[in-house]
C-alpha atoms as a PDB file:
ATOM      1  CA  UNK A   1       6.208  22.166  -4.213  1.00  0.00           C
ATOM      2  CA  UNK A   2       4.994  18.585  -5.673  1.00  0.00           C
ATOM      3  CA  UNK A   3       2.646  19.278  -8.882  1.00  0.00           C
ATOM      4  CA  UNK A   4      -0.157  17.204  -7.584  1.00  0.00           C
ATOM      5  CA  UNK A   5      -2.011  16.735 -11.199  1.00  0.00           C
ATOM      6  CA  UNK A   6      -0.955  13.040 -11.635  1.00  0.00           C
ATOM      7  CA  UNK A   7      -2.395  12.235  -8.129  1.00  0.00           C
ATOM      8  CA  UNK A   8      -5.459  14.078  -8.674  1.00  0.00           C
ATOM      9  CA  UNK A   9      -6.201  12.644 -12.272  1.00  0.00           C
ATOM     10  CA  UNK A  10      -5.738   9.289 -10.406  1.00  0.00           C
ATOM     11  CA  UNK A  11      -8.384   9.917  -7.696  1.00  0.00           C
ATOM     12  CA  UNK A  12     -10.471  11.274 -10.666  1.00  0.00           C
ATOM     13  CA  UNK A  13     -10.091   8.027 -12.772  1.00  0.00           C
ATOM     14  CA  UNK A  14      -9.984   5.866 -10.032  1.00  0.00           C
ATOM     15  CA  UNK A  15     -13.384   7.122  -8.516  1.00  0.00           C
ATOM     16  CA  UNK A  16     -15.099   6.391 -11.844  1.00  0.00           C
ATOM     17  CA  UNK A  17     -13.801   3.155 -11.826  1.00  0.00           C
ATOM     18  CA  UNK A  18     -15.186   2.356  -8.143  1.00  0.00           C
ATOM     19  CA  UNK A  19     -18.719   3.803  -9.670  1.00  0.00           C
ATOM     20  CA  UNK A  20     -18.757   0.963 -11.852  1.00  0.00           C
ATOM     21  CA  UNK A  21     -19.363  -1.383  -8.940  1.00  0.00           C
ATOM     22  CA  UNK A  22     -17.224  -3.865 -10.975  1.00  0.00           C
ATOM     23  CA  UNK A  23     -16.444  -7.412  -9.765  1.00  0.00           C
ATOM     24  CA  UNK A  24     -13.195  -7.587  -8.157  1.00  0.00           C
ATOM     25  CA  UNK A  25     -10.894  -9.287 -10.590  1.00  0.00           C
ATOM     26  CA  UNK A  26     -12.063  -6.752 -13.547  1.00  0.00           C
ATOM     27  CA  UNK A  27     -11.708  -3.771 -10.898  1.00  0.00           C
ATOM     28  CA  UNK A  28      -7.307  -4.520 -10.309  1.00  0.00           C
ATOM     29  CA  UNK A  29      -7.286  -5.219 -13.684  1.00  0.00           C
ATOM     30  CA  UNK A  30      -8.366  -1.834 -14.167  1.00  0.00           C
ATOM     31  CA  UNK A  31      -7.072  -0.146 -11.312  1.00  0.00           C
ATOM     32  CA  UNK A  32      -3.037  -1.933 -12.847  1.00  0.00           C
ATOM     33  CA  UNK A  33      -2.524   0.783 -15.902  1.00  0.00           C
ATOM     34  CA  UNK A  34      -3.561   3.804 -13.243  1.00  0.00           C
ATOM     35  CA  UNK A  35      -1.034   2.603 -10.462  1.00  0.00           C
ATOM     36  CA  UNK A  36       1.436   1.918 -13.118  1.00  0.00           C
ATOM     37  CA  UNK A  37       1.155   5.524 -14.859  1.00  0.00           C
ATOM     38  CA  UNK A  38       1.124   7.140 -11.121  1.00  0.00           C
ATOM     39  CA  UNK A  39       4.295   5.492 -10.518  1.00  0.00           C
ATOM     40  CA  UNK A  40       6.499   6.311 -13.754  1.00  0.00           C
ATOM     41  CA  UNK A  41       7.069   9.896 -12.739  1.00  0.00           C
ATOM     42  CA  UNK A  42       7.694  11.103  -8.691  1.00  0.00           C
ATOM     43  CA  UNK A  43       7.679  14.546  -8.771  1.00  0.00           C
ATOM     44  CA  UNK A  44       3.710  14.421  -7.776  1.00  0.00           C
ATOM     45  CA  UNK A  45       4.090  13.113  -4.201  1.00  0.00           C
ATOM     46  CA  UNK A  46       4.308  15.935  -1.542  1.00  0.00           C
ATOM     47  CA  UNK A  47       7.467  15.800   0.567  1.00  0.00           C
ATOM     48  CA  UNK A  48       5.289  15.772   3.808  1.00  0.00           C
ATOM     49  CA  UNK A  49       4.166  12.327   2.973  1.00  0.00           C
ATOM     50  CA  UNK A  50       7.642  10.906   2.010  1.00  0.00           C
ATOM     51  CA  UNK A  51       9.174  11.973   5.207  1.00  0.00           C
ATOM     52  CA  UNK A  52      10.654   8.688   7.053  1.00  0.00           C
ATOM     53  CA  UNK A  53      10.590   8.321  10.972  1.00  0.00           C
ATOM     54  CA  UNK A  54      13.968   6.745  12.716  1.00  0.00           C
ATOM     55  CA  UNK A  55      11.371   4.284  14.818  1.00  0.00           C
ATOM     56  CA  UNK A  56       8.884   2.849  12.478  1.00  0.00           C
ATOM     57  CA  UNK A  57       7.764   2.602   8.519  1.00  0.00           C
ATOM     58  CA  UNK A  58       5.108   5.424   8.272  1.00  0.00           C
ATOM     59  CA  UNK A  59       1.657   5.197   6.609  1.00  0.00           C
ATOM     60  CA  UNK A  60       0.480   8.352   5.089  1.00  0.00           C
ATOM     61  CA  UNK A  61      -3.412   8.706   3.575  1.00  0.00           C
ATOM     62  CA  UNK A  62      -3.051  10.212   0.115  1.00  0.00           C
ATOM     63  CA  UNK A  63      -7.192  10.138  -0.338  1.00  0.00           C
ATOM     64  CA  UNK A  64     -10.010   8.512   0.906  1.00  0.00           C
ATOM     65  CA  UNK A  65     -12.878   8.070  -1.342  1.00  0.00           C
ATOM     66  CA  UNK A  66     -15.862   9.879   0.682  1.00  0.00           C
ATOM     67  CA  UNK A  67     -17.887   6.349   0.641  1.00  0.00           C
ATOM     68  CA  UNK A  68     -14.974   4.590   1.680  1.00  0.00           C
ATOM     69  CA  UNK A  69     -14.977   2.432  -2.117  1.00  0.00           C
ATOM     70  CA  UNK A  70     -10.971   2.973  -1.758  1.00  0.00           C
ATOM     71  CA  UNK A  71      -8.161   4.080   0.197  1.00  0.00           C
ATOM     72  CA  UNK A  72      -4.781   5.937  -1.465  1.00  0.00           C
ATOM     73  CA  UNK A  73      -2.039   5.329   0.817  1.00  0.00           C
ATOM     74  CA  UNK A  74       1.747   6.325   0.886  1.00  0.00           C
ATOM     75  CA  UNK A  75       4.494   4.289   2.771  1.00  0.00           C
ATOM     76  CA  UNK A  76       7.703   5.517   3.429  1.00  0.00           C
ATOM     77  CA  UNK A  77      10.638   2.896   5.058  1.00  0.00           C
ATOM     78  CA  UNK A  78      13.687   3.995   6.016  1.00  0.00           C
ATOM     79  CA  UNK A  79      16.950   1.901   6.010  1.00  0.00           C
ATOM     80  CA  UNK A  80      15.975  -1.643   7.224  1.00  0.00           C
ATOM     81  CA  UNK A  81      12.760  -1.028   8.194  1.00  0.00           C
ATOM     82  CA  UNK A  82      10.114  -3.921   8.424  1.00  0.00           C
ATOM     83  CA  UNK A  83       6.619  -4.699   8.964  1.00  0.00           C
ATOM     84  CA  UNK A  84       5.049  -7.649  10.790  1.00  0.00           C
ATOM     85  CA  UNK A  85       3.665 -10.308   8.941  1.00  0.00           C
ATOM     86  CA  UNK A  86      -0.030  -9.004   8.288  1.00  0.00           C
ATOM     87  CA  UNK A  87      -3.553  -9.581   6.053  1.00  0.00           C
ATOM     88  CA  UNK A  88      -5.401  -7.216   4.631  1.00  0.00           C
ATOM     89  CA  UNK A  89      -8.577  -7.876   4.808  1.00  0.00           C
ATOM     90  CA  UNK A  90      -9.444  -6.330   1.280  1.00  0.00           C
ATOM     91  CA  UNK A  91      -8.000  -6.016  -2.384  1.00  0.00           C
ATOM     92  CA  UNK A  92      -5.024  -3.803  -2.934  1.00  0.00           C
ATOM     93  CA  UNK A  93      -3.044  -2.743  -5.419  1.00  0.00           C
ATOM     94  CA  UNK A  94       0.570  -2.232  -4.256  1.00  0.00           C
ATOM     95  CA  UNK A  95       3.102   0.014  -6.230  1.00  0.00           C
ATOM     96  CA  UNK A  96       7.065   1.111  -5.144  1.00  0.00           C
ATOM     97  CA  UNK A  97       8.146   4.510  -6.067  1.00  0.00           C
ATOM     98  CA  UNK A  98      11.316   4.932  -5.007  1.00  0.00           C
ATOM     99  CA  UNK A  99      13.636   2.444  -3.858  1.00  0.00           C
ATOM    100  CA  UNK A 100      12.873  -1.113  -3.653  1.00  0.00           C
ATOM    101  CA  UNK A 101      10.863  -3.362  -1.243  1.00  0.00           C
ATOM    102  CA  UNK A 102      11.072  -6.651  -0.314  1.00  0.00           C
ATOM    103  CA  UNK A 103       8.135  -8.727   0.130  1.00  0.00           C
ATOM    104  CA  UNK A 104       7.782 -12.615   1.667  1.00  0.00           C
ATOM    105  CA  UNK A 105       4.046 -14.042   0.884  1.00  0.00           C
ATOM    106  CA  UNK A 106       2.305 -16.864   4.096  1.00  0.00           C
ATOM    107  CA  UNK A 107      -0.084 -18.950   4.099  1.00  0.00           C
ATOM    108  CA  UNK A 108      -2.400 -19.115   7.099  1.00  0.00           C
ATOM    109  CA  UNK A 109      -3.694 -22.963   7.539  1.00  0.00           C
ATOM    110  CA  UNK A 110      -4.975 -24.900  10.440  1.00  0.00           C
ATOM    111  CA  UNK A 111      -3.456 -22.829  13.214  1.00  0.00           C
ATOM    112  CA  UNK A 112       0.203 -22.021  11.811  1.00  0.00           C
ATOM    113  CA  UNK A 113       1.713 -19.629   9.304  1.00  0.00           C
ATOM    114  CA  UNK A 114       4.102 -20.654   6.494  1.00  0.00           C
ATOM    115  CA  UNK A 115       5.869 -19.121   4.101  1.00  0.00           C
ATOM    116  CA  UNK A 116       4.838 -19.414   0.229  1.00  0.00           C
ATOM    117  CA  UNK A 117       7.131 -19.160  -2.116  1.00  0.00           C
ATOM    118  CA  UNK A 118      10.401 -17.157  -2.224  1.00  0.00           C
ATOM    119  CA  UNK A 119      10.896 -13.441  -1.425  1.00  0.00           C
ATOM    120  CA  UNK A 120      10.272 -11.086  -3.796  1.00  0.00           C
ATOM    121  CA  UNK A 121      12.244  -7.534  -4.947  1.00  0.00           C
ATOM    122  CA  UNK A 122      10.330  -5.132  -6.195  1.00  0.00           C
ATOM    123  CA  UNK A 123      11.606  -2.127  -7.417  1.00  0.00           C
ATOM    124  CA  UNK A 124      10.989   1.469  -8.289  1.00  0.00           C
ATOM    125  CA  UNK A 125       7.660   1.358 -10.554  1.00  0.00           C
ATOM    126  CA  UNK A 126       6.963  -2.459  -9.840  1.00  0.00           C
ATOM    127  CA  UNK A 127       3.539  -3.393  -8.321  1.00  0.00           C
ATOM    128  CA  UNK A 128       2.143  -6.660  -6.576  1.00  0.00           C
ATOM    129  CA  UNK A 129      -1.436  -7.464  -5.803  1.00  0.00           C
ATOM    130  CA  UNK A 130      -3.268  -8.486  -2.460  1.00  0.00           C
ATOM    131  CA  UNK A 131      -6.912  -9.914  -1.775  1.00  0.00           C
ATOM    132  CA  UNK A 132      -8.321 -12.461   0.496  1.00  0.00           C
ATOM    133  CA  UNK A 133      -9.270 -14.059  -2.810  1.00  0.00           C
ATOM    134  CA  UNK A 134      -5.914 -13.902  -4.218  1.00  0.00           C
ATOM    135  CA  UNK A 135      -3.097 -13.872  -1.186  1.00  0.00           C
ATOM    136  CA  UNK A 136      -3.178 -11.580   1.540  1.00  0.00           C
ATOM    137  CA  UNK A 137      -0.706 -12.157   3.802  1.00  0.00           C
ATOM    138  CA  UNK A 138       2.362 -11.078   3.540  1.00  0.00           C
ATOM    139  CA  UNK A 139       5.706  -9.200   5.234  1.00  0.00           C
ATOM    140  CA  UNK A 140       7.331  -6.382   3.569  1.00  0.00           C
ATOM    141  CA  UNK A 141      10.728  -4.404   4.424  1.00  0.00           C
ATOM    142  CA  UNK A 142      13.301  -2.049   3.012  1.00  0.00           C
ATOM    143  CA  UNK A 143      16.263  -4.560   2.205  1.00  0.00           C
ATOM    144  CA  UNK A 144      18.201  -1.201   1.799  1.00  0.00           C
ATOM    145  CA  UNK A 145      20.686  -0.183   4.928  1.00  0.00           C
ATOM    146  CA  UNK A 146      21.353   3.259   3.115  1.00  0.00           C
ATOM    147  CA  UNK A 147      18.177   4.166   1.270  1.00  0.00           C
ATOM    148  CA  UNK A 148      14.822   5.090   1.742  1.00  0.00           C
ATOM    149  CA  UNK A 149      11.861   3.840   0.276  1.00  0.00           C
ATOM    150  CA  UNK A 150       8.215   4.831  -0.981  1.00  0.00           C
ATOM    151  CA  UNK A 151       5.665   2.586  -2.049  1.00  0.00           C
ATOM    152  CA  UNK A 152       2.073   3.973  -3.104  1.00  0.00           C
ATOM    153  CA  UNK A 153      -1.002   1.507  -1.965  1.00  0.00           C
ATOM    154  CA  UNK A 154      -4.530   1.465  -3.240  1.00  0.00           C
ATOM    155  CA  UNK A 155      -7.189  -0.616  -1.156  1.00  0.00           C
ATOM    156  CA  UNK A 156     -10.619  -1.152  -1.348  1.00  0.00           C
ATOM    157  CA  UNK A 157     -11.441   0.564   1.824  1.00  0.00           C
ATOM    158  CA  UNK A 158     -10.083   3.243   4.133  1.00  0.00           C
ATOM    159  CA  UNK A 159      -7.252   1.226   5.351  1.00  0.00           C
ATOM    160  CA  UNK A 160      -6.386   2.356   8.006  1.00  0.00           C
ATOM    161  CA  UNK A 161      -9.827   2.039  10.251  1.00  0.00           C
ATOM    162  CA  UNK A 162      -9.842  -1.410   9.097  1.00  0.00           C
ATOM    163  CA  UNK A 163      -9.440  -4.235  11.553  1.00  0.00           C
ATOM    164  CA  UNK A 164      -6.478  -6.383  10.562  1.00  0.00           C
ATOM    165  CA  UNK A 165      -4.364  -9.465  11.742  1.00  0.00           C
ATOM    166  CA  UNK A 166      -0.869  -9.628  12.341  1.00  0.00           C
ATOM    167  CA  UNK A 167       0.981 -13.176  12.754  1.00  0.00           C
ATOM    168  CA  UNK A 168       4.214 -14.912  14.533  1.00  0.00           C
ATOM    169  CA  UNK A 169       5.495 -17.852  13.183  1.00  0.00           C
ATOM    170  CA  UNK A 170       3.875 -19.376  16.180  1.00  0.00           C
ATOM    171  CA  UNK A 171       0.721 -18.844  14.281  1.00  0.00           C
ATOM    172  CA  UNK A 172      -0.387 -16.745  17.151  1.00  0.00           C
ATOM    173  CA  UNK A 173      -2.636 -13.628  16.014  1.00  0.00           C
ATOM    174  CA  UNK A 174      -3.345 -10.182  17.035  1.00  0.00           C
ATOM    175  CA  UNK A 175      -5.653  -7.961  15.660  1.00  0.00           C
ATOM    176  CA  UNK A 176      -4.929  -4.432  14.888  1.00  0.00           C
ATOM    177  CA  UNK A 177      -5.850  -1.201  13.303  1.00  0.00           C
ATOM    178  CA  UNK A 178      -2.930   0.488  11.433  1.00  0.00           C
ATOM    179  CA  UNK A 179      -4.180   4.443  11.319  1.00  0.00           C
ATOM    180  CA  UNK A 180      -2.016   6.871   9.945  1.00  0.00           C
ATOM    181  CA  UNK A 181       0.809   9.081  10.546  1.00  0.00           C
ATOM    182  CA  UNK A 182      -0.600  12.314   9.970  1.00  0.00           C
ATOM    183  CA  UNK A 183      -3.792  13.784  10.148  1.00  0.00           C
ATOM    184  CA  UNK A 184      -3.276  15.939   6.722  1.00  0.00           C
ATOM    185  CA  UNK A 185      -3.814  15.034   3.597  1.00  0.00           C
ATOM    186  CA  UNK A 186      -2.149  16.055   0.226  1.00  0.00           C
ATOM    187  CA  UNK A 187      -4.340  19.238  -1.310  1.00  0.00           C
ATOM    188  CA  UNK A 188      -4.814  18.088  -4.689  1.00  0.00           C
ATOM    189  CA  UNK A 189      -6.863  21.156  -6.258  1.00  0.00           C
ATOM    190  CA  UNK A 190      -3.770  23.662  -5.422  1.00  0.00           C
ATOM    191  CA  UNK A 191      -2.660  22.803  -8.708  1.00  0.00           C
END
C-alpha cells in the first residue's frame, strides 16, 4: 500500500497557495519546489493510478480542488505510447516520475502548426511548464519500447472537463475533452 502523506501534504500546500489568488507567473513559481519535492520519492503514488493500458496513455485524477482552482493528475504511458499534438487551455506544471518523456513544443499561427524548437527528454524528477501565456502546445510520448512511464500534472483547473484542441500538421483542429480513466480517486487521509 502507497503511503499517501507526500501527496496529501501537496494538496495541503498547494490549496493554500491557490487561496492566495496569486498572479500566474508568482503562482508556478511557487507551485515548482512542491512538484519538485512530490517527485524525488515514488513510493506515494497508489498502484491503481500507475497501471498502463495496451491501447492508449491513461489519465488518472489524483485531486481536484473542490472550487476547481487546480487539478492533480497522473499519466501513465506504456512502451511507445503518444499523444496528439494538443493545448491546454490553462497553466500547468508538468513533472515525470518514472521513466522519461519526450516532449516536441508548436506554434499555432495563421492557420498552420509548426514545430518550435527541438524535442525535449525529460526524465525521472524533471518538470516543464505550460500556459497560454507561456507555450501551450505541445506533443508528448514515451520514447521507451520497454518501459513504462509516469508523469504527475498540476493544472489550474479540473482538466479533464476542460474543452481542449488537438492539431494535425494540416493545422486542422478538433476540440476535445480528455476525462479520465477511472472514476476513483487516491484516499489520501488513510494514512
Amino acid at each position: 500500500m502507497a503511503n499517501t502523506a507526500m501527496l496529501k501534504n501537496f494538496i495541503s500546500e498547494m490549496t493554500a497557495i491557490a487561496d492566495l489568488g496569486l498572479d500566474e507567473p508568482t503562482l508556478l513559481e511557487r507551485a515548482q519546489p512542491l512538484m519538485l519535492r512530490l517527485l524525488s520519492k515514488d513510493e506515494w503514488l497508489p498502484a491503481a493510478f500507475a497501471e498502463s493500458d495496451e491501447r492508449s496513455y491513461r489519465q488518472y485524477l489524483l485531486h481536484c480542488d473542490p472550487r476547481e482552482r487546480f487539478s492533480l493528475v497522473s499519466f501513465v504511458w506504456g512502451p511507445g505510447q503518444k499523444a496528439p499534438i494538443h493545448d491546454h487551455t490553462v497553466w500547468g506544471v508538468l513533472g515525470v516520475l518514472r521513466g522519461s518523456e519526450t516532449s516536441q513544443r508548436y506554434v499555432a499561427e495563421e492557420g498552420a502548426i509548426s514545430e518550435l524548437g527541438s524535442t525535449e527528454v525529460l526524465e525521472a524528477g524533471a518538470i516543464d511548464l505550460v500556459s497560454p501565456s507561456i507555450g501551450d502546445i505541445h506533443q508528448v510520448w514515451n520514447g521507451s519500447k520497454s518501459k513504462t512511464a509516469v508523469s504527475i500534472h498540476l493544472y489550474g483547473g479540473n482538466i479533464g472537463t476542460i474543452k481542449r484542441h488537438s492539431f494535425d500538421m494540416s493545422g486542422a483542429t478538433k476540440i476535445f475533452t480528455s476525462g479520465y480513466s477511472s472514476n476513483i480517486i487516491p484516499n489520501i487521509w488513510s494514512t
